[in-house]
Protein backbone atom coordinates (compact mmCIF):
# COMPACT_ATOMS: atom_id res chain seq x y z
CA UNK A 1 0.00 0.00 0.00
CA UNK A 2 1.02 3.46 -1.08
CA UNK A 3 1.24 6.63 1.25
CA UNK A 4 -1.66 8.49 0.20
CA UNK A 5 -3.81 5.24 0.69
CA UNK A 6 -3.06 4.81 3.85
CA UNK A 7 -3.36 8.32 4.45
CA UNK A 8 -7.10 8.34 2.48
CA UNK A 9 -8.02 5.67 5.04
CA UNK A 10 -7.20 7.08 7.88
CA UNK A 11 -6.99 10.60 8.36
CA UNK A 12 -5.14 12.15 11.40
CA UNK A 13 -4.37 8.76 12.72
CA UNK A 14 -1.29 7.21 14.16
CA UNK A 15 -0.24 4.33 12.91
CA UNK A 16 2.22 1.34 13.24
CA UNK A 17 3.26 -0.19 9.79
CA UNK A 18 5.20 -3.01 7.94
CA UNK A 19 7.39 -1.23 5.75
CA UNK A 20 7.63 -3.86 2.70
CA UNK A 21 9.77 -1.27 0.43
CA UNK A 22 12.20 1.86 1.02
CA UNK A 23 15.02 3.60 -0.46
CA UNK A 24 16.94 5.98 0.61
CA UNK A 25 17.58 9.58 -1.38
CA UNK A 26 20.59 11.73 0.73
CA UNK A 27 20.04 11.79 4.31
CA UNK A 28 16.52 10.38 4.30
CA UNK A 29 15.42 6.84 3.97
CA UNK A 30 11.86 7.21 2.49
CA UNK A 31 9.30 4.15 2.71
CA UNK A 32 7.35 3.25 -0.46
CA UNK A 33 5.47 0.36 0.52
CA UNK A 34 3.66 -0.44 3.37
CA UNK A 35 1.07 -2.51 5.60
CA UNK A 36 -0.79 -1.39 8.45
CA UNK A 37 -0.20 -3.67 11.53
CA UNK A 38 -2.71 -1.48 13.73
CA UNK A 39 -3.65 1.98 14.64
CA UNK A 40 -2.98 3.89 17.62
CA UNK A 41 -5.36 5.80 20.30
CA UNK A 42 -3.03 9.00 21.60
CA UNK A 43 0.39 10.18 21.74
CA UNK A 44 2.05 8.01 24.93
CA UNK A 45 0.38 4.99 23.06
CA UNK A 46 2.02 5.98 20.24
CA UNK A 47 5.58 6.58 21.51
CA UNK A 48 5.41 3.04 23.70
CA UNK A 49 4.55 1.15 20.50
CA UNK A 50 7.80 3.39 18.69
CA UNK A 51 9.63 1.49 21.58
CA UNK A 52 8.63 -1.72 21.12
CA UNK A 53 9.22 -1.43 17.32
CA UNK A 54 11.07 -4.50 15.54
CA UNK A 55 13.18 -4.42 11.93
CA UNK A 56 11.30 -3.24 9.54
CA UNK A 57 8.45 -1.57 11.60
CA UNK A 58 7.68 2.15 11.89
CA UNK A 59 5.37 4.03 14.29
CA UNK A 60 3.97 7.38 12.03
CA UNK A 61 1.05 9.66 12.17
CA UNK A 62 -1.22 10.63 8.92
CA UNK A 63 -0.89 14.28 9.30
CA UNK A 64 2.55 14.33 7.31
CA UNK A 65 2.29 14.32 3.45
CA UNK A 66 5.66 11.96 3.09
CA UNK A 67 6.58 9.06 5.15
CA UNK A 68 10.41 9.25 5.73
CA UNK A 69 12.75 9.12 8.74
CA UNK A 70 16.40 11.27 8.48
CA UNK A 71 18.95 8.79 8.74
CA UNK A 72 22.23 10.55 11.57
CA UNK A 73 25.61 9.51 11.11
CA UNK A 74 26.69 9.58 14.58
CA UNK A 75 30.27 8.54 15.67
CA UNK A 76 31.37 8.26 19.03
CA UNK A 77 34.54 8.65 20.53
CA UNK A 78 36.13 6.00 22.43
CA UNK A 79 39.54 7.27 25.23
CA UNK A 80 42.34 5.10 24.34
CA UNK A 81 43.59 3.33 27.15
């Protein structure tokens, strides 16, 4: 399922998905295809189920027009001993 499908079904709704298909463009990995494993109530309900989130699973919320997370490069430091 497409985006604006998802989106057409249900409006202003959070969401937890399958993400089936994504590529990544820059600094953004954007998600083409995608199931809906169930909808979510609130906010707190929303973040817990981010939390619990397993490989290819995403927690996202209708109101956005593009379905894409920013991918960090973050490198840590490590004292040598």
């Amino acid at each position: 399922m497409k985006w604006q499908e998802v989106r057409n079904l249900h409006p202003h709704q959070w969401l937890k998905l399958k993400v089936l298909d994504k590529h990544i463009d820059g600094d953004k990995e954007y998600i083409d295809e995608m199931d809906i494993i169930k909808t979510i109530e609130s906010d707190v309900e929303a973040t817990r189920e981010l939390g619990k989130c397993k490989e290819n699973e995403a927690v996202y919320h209708t109101y956005h027009e593009e379905i894409y997370y920013r991918i960090k490069n973050i490198f840590g430091y490590r004292k040598v001993r």
